[in-house]
PDB file of N, CA and C in Angstrom:
ATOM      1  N   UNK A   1      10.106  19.133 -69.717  1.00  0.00           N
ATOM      2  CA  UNK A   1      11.205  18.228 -69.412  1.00  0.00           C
ATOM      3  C   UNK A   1      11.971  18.750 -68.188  1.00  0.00           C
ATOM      4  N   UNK A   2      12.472  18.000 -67.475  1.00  0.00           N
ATOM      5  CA  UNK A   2      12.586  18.174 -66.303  1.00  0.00           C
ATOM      6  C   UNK A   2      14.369  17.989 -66.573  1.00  0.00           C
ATOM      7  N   UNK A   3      14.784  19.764 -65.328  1.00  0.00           N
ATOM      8  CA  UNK A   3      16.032  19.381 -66.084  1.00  0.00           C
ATOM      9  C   UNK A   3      17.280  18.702 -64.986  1.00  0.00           C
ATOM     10  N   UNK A   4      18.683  17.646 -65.529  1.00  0.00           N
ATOM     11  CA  UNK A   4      19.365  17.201 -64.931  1.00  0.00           C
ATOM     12  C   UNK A   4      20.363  18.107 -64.162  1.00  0.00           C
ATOM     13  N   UNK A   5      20.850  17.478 -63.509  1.00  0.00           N
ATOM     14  CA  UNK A   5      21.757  17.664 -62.236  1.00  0.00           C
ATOM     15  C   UNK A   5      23.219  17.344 -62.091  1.00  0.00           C
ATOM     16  N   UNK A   6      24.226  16.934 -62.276  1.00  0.00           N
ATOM     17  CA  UNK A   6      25.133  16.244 -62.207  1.00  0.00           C
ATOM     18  C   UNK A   6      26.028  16.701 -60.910  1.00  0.00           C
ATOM     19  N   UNK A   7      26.417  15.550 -59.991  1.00  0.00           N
ATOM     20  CA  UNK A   7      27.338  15.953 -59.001  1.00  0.00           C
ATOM     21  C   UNK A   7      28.950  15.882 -59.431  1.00  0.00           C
ATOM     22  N   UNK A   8      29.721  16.673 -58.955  1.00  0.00           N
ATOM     23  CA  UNK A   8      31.083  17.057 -59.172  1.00  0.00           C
ATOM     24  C   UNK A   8      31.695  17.236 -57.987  1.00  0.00           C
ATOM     25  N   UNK A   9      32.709  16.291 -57.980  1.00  0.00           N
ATOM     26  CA  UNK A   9      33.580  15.834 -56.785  1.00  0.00           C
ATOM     27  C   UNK A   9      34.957  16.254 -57.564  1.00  0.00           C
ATOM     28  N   UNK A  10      35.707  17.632 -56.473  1.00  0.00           N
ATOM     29  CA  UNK A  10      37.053  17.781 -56.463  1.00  0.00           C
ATOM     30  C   UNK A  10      38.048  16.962 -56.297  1.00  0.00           C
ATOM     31  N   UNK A  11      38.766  16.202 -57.084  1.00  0.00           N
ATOM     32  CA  UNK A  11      39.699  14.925 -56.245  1.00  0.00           C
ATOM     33  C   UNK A  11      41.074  15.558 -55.386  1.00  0.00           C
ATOM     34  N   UNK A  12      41.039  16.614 -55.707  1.00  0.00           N
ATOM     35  CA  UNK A  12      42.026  16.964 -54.577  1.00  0.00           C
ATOM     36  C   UNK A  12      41.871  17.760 -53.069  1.00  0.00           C
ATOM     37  N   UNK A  13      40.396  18.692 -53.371  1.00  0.00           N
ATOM     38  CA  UNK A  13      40.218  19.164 -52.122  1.00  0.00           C
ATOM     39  C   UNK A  13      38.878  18.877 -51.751  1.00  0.00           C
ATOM     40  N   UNK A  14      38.488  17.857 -52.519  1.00  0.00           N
ATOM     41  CA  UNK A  14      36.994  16.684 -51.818  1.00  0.00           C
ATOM     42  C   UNK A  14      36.104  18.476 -52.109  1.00  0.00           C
ATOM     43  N   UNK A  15      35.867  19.327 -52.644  1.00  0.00           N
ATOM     44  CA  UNK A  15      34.882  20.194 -52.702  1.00  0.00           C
ATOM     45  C   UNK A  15      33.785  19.520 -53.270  1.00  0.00           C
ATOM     46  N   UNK A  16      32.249  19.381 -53.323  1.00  0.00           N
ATOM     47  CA  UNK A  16      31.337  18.997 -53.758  1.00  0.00           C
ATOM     48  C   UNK A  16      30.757  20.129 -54.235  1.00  0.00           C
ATOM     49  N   UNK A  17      30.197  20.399 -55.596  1.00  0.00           N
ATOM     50  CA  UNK A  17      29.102  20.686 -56.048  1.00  0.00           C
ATOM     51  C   UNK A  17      27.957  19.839 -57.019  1.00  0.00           C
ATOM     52  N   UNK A  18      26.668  20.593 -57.585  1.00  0.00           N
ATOM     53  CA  UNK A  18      26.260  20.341 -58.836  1.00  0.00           C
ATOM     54  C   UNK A  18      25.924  21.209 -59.737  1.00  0.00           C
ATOM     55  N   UNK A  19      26.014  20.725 -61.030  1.00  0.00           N
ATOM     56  CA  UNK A  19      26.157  21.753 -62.143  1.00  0.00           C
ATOM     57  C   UNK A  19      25.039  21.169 -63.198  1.00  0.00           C
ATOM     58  N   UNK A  20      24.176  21.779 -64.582  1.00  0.00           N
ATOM     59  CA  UNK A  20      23.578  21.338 -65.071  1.00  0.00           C
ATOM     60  C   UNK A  20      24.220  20.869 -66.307  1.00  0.00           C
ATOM     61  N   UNK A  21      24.267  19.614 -66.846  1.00  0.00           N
ATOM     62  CA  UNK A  21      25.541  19.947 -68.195  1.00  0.00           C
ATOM     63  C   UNK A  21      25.377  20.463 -69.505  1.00  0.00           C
ATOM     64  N   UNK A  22      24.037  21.126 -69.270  1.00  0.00           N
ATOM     65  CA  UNK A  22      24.141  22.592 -70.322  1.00  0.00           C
ATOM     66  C   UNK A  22      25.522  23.424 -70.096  1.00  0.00           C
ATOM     67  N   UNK A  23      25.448  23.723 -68.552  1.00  0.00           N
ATOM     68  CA  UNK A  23      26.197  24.784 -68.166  1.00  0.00           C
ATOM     69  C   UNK A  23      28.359  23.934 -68.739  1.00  0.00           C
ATOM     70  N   UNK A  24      28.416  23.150 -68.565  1.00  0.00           N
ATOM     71  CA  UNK A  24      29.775  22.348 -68.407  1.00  0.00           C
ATOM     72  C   UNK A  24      30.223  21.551 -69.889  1.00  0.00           C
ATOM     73  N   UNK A  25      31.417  21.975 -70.432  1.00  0.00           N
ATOM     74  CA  UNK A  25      31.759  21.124 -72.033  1.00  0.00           C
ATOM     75  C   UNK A  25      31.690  19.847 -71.969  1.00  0.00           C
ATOM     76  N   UNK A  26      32.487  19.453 -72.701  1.00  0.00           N
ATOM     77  CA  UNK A  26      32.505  17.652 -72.963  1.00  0.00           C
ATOM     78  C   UNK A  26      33.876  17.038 -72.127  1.00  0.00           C
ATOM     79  N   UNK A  27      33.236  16.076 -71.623  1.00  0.00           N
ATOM     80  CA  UNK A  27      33.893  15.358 -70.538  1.00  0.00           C
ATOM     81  C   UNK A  27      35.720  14.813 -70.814  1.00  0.00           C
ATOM     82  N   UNK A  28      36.039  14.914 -72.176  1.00  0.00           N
ATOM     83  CA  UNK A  28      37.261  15.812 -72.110  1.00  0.00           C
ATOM     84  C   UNK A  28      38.026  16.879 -72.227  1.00  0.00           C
ATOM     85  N   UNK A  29      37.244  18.469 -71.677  1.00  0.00           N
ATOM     86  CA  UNK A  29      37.807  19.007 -72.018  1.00  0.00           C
ATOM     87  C   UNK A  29      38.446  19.843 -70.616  1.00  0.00           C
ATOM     88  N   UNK A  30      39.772  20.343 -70.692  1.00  0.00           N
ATOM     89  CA  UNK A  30      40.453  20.603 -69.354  1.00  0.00           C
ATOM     90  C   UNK A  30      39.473  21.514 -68.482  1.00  0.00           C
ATOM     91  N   UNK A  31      39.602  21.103 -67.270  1.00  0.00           N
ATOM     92  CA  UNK A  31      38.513  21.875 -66.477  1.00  0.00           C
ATOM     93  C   UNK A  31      39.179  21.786 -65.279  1.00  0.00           C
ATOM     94  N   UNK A  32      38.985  23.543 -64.333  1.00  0.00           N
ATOM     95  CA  UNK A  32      39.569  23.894 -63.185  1.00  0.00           C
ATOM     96  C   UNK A  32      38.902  23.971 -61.879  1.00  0.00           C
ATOM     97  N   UNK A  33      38.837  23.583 -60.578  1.00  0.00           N
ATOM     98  CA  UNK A  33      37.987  23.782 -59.823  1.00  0.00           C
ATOM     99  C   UNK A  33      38.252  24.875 -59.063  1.00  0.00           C
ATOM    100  N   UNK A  34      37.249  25.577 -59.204  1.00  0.00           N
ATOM    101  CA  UNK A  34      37.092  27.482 -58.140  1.00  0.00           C
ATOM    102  C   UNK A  34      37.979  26.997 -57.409  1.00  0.00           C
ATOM    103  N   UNK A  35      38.415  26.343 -56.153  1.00  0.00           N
ATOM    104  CA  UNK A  35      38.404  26.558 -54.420  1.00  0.00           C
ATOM    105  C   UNK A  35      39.878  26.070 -55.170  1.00  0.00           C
ATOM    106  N   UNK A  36      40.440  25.248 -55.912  1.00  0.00           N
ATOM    107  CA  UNK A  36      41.782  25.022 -55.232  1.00  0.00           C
ATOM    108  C   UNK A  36      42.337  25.260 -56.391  1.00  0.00           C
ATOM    109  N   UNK A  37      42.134  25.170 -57.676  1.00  0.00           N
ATOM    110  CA  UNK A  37      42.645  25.757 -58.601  1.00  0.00           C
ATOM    111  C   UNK A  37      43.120  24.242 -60.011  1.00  0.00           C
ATOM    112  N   UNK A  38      42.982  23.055 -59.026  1.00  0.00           N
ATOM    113  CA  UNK A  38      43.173  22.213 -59.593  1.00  0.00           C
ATOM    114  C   UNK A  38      43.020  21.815 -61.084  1.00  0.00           C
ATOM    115  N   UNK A  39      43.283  21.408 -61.828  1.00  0.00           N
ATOM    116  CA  UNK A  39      43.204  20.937 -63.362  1.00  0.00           C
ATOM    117  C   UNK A  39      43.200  19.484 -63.830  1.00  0.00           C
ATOM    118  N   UNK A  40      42.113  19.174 -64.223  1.00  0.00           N
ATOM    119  CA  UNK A  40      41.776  18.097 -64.770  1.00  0.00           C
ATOM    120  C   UNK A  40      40.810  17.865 -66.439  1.00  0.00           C
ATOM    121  N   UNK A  41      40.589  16.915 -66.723  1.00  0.00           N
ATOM    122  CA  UNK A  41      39.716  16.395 -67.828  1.00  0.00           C
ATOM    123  C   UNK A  41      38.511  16.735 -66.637  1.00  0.00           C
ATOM    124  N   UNK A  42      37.378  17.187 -67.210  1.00  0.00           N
ATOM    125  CA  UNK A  42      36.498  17.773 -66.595  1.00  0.00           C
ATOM    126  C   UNK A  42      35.572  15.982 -66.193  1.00  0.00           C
ATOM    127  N   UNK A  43      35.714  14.718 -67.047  1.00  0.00           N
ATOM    128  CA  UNK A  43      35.337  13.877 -66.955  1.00  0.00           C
ATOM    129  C   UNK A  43      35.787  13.202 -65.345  1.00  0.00           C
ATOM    130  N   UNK A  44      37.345  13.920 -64.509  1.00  0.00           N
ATOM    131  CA  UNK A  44      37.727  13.099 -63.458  1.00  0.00           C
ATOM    132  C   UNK A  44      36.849  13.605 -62.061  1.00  0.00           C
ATOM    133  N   UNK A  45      36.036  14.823 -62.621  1.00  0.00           N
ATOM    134  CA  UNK A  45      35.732  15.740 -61.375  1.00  0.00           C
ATOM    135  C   UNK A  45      34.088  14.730 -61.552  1.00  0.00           C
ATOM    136  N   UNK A  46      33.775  13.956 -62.336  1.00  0.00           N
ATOM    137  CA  UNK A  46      32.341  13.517 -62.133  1.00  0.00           C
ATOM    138  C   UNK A  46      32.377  12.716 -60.871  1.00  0.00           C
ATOM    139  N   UNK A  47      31.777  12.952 -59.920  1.00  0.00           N
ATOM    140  CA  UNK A  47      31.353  12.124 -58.559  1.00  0.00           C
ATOM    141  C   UNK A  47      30.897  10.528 -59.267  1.00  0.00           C
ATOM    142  N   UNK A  48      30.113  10.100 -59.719  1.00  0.00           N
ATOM    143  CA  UNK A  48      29.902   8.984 -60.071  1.00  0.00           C
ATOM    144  C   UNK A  48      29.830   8.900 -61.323  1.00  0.00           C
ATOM    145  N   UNK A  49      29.702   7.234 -61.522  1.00  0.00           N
ATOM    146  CA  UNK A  49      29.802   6.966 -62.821  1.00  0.00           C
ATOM    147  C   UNK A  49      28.599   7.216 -63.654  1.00  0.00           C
ATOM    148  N   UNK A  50      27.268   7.468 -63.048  1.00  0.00           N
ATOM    149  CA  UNK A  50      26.394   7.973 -64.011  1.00  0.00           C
ATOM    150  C   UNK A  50      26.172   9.192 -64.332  1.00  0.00           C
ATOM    151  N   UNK A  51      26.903   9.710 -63.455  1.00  0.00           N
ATOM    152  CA  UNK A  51      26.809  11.390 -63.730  1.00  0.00           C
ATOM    153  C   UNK A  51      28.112  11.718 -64.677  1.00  0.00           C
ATOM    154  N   UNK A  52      28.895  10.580 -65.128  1.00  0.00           N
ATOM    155  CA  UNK A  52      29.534  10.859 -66.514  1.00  0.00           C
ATOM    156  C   UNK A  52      28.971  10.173 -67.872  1.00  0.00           C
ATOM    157  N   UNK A  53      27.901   9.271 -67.210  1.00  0.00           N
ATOM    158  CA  UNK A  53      27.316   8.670 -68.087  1.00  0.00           C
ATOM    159  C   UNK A  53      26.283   9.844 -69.016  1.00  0.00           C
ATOM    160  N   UNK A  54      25.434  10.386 -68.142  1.00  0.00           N
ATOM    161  CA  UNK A  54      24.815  11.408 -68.574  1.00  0.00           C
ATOM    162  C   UNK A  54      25.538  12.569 -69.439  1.00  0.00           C
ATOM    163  N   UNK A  55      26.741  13.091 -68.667  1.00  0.00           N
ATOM    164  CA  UNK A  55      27.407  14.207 -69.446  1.00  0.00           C
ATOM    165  C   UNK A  55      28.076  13.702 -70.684  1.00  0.00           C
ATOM    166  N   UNK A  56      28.654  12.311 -70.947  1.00  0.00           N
ATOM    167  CA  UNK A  56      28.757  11.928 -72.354  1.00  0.00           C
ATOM    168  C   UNK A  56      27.736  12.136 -73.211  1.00  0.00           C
ATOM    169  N   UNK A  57      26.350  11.528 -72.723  1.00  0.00           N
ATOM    170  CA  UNK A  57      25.137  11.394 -73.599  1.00  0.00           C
ATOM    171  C   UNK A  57      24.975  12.768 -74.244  1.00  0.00           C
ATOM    172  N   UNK A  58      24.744  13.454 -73.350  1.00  0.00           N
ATOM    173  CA  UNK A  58      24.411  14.972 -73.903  1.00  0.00           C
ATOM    174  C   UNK A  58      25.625  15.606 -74.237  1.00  0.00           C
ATOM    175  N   UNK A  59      27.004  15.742 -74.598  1.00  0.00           N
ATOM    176  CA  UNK A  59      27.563  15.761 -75.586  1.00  0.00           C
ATOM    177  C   UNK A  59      28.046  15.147 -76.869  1.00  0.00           C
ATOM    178  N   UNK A  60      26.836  13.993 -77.249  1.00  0.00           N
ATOM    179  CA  UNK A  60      27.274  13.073 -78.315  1.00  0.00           C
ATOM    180  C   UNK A  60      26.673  13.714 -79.544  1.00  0.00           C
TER     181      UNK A  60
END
């Protein structure tokens, strides 16, 4: 099985990464980004809507 990807967009300092969502909790739980320190529901940092679609799935 081939494994997923999810992109993660900083909304305050536009940083881009991707993470696998083995590695990342459930899309509400508070989450900080390295570069600026920011704090959010880890669900606001998903770049698109399927890449929260996915990280719901695999925490259900």
């Amino acid at each position: 099985m081939q494994e997923a990807w999810l992109q993660l967009h900083c909304p305050d300092c536009d940083k881009n990464w991707e993470a696998a969502p083995t590695d990342l909790p459930s899309p509400d739980t508070p989450f900080t980004c390295d570069d600026c320190g920011t704090a959010r529901p880890l669900s606001e940092f998903m770049k698109t809507t399927r890449d929260l679609e996915l990280l719901r799935e695999f925490h259900q």
